[in-house]
PDB file of N, CA and C in Angstrom:
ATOM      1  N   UNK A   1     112.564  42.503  94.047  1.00  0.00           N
ATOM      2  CA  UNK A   1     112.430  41.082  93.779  1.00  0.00           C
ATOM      3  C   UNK A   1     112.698  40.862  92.291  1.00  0.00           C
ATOM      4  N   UNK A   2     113.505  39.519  92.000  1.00  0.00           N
ATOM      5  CA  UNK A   2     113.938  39.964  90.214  1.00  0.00           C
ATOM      6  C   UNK A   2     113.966  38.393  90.477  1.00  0.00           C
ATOM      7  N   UNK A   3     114.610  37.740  88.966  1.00  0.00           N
ATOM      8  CA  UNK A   3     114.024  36.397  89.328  1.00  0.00           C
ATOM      9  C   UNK A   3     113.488  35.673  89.192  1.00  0.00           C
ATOM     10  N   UNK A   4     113.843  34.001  89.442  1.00  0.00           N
ATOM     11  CA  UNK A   4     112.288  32.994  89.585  1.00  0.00           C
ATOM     12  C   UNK A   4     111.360  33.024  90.242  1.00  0.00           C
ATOM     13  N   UNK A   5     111.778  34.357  91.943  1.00  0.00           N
ATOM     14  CA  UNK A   5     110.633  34.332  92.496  1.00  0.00           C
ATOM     15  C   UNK A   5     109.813  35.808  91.964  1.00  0.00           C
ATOM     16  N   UNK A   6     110.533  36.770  91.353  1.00  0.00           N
ATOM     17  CA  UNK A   6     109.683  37.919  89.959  1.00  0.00           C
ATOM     18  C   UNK A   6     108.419  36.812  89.551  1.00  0.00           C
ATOM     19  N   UNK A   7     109.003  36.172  88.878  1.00  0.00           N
ATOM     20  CA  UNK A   7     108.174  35.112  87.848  1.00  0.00           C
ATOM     21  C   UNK A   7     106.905  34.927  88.610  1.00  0.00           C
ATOM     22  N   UNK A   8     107.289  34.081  89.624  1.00  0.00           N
ATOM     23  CA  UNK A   8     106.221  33.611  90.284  1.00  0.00           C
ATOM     24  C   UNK A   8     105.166  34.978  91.153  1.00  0.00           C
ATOM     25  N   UNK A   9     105.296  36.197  91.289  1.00  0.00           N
ATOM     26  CA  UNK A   9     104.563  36.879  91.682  1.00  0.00           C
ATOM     27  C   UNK A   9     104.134  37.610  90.524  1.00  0.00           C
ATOM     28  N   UNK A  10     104.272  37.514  89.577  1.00  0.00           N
ATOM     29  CA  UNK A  10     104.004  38.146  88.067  1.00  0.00           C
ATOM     30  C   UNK A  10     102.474  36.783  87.450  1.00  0.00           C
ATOM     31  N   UNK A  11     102.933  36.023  87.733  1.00  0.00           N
ATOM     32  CA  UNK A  11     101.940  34.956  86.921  1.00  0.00           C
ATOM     33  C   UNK A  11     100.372  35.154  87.718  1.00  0.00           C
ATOM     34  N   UNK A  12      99.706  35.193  86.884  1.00  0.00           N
ATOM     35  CA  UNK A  12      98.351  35.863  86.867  1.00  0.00           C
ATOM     36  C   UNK A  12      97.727  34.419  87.781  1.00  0.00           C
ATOM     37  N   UNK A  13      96.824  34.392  88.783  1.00  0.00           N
ATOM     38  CA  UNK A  13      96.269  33.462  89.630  1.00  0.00           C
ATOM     39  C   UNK A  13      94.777  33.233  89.305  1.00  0.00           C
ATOM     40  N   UNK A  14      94.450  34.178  88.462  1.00  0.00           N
ATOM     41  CA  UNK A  14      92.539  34.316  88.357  1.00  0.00           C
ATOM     42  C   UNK A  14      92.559  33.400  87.984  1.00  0.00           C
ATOM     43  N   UNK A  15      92.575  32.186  86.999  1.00  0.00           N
ATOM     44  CA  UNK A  15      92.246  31.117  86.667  1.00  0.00           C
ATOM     45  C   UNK A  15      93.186  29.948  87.274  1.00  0.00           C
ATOM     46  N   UNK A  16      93.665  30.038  88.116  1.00  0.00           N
ATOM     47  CA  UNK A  16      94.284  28.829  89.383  1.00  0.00           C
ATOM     48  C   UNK A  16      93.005  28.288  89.613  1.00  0.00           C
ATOM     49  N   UNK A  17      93.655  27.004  89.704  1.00  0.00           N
ATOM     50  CA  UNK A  17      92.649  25.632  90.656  1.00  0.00           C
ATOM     51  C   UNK A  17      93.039  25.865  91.704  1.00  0.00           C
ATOM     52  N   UNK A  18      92.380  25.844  92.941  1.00  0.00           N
ATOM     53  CA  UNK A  18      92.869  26.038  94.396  1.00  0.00           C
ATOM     54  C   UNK A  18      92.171  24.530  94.929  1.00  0.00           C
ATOM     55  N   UNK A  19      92.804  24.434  95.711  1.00  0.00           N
ATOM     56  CA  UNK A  19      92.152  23.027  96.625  1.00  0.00           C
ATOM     57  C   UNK A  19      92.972  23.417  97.791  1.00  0.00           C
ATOM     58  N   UNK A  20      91.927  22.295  98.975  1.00  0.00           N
ATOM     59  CA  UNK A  20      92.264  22.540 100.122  1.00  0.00           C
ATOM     60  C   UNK A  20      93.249  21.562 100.561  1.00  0.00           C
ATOM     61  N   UNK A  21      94.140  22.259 101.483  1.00  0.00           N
ATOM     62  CA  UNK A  21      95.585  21.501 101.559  1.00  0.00           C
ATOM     63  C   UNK A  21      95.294  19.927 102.323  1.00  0.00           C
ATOM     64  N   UNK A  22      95.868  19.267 102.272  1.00  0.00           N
ATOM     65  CA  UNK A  22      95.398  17.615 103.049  1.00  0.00           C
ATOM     66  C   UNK A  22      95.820  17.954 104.670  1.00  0.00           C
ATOM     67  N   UNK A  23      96.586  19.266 105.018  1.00  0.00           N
ATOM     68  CA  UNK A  23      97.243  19.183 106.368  1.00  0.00           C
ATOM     69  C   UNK A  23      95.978  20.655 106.741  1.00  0.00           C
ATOM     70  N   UNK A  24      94.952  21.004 106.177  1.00  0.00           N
ATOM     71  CA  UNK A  24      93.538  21.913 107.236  1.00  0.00           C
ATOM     72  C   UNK A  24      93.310  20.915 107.940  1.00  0.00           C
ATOM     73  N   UNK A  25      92.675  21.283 108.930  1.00  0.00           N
ATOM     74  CA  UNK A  25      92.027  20.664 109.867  1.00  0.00           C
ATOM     75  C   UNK A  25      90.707  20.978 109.797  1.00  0.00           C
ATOM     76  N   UNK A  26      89.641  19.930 110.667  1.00  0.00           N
ATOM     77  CA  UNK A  26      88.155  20.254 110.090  1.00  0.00           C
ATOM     78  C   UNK A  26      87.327  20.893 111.061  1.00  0.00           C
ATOM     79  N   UNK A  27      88.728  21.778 111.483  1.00  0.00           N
ATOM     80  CA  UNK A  27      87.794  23.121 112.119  1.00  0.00           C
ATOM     81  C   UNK A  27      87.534  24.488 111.476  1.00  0.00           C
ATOM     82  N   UNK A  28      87.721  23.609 109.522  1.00  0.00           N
ATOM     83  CA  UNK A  28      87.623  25.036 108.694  1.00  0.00           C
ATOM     84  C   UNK A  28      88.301  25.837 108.550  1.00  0.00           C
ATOM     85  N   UNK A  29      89.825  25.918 109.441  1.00  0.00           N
ATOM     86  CA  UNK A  29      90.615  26.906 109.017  1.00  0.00           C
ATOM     87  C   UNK A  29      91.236  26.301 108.106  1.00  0.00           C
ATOM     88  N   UNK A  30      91.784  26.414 106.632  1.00  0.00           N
ATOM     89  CA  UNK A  30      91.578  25.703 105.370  1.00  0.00           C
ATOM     90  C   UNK A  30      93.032  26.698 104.999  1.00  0.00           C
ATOM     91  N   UNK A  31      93.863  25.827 104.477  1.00  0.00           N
ATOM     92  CA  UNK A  31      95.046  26.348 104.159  1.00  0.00           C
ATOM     93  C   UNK A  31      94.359  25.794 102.107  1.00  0.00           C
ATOM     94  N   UNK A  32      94.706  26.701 101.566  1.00  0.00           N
ATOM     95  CA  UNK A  32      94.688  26.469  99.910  1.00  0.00           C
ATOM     96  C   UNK A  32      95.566  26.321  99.446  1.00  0.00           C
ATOM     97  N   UNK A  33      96.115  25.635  97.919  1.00  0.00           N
ATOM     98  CA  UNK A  33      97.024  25.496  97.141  1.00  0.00           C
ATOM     99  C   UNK A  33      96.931  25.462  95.743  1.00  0.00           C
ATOM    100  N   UNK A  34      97.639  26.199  95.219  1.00  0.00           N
ATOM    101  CA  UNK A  34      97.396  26.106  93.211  1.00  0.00           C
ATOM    102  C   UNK A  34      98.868  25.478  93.286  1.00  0.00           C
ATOM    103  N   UNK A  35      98.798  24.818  92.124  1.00  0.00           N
ATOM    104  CA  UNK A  35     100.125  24.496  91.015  1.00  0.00           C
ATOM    105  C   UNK A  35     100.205  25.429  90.736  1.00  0.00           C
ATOM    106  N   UNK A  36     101.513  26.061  90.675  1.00  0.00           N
ATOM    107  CA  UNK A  36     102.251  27.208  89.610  1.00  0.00           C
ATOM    108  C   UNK A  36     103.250  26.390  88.473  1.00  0.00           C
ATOM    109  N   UNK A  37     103.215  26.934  87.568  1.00  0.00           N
ATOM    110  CA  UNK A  37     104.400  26.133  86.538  1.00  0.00           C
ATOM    111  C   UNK A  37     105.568  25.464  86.905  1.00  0.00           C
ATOM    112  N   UNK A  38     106.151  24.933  86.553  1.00  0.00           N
ATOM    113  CA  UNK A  38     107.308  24.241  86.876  1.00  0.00           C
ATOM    114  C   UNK A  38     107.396  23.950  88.331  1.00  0.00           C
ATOM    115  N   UNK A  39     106.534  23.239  88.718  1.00  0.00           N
ATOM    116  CA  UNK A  39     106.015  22.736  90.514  1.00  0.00           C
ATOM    117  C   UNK A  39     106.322  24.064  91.062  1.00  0.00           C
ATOM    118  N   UNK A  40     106.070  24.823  91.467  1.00  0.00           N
ATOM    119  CA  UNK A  40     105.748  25.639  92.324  1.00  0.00           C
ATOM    120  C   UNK A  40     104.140  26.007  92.655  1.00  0.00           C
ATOM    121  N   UNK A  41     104.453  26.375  93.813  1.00  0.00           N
ATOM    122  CA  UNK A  41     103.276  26.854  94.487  1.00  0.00           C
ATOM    123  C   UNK A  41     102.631  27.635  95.390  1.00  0.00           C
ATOM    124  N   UNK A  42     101.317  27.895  94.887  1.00  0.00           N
ATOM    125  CA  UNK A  42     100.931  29.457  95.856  1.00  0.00           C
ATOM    126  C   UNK A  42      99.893  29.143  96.915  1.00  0.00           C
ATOM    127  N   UNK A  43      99.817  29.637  98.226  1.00  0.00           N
ATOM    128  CA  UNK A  43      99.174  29.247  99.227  1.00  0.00           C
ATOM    129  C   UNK A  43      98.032  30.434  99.621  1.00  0.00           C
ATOM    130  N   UNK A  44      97.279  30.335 100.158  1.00  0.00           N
ATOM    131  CA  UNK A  44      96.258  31.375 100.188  1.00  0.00           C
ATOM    132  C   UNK A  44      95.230  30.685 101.648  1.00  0.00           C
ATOM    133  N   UNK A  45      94.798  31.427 102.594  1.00  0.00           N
ATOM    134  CA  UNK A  45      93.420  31.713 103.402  1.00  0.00           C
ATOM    135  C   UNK A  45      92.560  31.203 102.872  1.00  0.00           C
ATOM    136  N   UNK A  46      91.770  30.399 103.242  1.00  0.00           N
ATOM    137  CA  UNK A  46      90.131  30.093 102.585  1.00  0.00           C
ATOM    138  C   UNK A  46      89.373  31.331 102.731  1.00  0.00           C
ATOM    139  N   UNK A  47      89.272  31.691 104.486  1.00  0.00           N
ATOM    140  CA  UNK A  47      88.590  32.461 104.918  1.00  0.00           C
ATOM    141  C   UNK A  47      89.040  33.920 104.285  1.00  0.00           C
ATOM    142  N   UNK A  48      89.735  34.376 103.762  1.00  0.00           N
ATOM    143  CA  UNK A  48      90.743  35.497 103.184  1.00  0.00           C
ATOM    144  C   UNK A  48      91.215  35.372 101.870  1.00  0.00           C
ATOM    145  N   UNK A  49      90.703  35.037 100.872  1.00  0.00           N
ATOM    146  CA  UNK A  49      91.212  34.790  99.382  1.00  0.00           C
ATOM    147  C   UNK A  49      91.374  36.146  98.447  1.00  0.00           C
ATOM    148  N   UNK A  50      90.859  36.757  98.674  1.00  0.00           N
ATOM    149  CA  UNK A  50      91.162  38.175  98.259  1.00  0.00           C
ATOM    150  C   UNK A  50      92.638  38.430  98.527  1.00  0.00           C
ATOM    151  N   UNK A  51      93.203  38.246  99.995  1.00  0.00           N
ATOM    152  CA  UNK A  51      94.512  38.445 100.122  1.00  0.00           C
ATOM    153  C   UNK A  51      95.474  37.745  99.566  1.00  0.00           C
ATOM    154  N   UNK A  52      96.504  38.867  99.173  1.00  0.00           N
ATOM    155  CA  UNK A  52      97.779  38.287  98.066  1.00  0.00           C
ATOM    156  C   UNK A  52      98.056  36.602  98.899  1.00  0.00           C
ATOM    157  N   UNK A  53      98.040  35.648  97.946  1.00  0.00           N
ATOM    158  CA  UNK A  53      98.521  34.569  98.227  1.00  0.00           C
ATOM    159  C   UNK A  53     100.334  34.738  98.043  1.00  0.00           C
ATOM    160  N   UNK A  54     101.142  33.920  99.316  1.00  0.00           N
ATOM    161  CA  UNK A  54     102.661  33.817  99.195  1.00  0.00           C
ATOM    162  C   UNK A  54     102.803  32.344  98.170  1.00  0.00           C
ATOM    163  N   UNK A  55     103.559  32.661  97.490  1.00  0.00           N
ATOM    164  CA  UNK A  55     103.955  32.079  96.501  1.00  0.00           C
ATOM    165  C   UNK A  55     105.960  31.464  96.761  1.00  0.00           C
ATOM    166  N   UNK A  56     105.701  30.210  96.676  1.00  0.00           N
ATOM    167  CA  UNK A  56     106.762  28.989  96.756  1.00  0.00           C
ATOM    168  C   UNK A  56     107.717  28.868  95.733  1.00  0.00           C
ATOM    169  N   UNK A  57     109.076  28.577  95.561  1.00  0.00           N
ATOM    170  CA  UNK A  57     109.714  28.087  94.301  1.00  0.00           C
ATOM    171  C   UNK A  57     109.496  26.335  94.648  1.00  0.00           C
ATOM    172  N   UNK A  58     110.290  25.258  93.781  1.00  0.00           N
ATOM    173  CA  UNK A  58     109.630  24.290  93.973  1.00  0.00           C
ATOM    174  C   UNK A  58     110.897  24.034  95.664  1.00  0.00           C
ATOM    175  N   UNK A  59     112.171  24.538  95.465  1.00  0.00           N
ATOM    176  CA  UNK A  59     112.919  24.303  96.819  1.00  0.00           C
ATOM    177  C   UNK A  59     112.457  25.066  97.769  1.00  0.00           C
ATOM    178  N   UNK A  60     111.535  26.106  97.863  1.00  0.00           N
ATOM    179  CA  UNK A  60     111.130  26.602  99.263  1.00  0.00           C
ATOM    180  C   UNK A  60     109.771  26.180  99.218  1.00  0.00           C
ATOM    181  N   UNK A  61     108.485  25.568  99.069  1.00  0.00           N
ATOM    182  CA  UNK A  61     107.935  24.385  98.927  1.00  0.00           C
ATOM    183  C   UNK A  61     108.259  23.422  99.637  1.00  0.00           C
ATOM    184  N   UNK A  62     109.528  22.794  98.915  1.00  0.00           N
ATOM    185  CA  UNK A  62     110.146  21.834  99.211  1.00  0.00           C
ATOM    186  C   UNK A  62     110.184  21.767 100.975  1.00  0.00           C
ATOM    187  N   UNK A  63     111.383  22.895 101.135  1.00  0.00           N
ATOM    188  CA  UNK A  63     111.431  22.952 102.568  1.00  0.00           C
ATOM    189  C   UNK A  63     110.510  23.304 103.654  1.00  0.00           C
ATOM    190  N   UNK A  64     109.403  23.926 102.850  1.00  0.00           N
ATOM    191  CA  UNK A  64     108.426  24.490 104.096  1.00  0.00           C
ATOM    192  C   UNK A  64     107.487  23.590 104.701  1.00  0.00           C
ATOM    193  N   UNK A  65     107.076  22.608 103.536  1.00  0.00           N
ATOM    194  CA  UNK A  65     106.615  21.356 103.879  1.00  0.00           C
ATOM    195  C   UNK A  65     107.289  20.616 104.448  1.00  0.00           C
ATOM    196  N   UNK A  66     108.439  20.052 104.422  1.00  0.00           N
ATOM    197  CA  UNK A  66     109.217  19.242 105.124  1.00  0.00           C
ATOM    198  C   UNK A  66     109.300  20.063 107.060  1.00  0.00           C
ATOM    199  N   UNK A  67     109.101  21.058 107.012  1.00  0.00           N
ATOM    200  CA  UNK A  67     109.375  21.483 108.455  1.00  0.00           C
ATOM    201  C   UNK A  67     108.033  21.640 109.107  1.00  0.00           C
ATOM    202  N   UNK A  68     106.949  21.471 108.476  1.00  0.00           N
ATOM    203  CA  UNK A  68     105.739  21.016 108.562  1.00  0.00           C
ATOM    204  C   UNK A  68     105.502  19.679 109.004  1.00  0.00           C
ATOM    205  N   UNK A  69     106.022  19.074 108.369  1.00  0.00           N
ATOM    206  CA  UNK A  69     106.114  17.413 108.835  1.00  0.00           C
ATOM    207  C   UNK A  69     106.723  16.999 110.038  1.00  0.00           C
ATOM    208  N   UNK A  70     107.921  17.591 109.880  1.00  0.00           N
ATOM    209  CA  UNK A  70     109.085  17.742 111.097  1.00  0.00           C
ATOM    210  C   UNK A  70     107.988  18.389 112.784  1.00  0.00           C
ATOM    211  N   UNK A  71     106.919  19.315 112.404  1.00  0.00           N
ATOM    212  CA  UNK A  71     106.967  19.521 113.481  1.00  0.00           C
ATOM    213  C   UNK A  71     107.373  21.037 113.921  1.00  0.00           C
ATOM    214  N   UNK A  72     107.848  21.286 113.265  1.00  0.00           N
ATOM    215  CA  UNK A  72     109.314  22.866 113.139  1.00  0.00           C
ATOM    216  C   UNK A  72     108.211  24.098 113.032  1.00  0.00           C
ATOM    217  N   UNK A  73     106.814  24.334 112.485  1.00  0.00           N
ATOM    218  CA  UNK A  73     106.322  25.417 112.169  1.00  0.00           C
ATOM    219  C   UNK A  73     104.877  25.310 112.720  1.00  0.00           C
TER     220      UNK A  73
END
């Protein structure tokens, strides 16, 4: 991996704001989200935060949400 998405798995998360995504549902399974620099963003388990969060550029973001909306995932 080399890169903007290098970058983004290199940038240190311990001091990320996480909040819970507006699309959990309130049966507690809780999707999380930090800002990463330059709009990107990293997603993480509520129930599982220890585990490596996958990390977004702002165009795959872009698209993963949109196929979210769509219905698609």
């Amino acid at each position: 991996m080399d890169g903007p998405k290098a970058e983004l798995y290199a940038y240190d998360l311990s001091a990320a704001t996480w909040r819970k995504s507006s699309a959990s549902g309130a049966e507690h399974n809780c999707v999380q989200i930090a800002n990463l620099p330059g709009g990107a963003k990293a997603v993480r388990d509520s129930k599982n935060p220890n585990r490596g969060p996958l990390r977004f550029t702002v165009s795959e973001w872009a698209t993963f949400r949109q196929g979210l909306l769509d219905g698609e995932l």
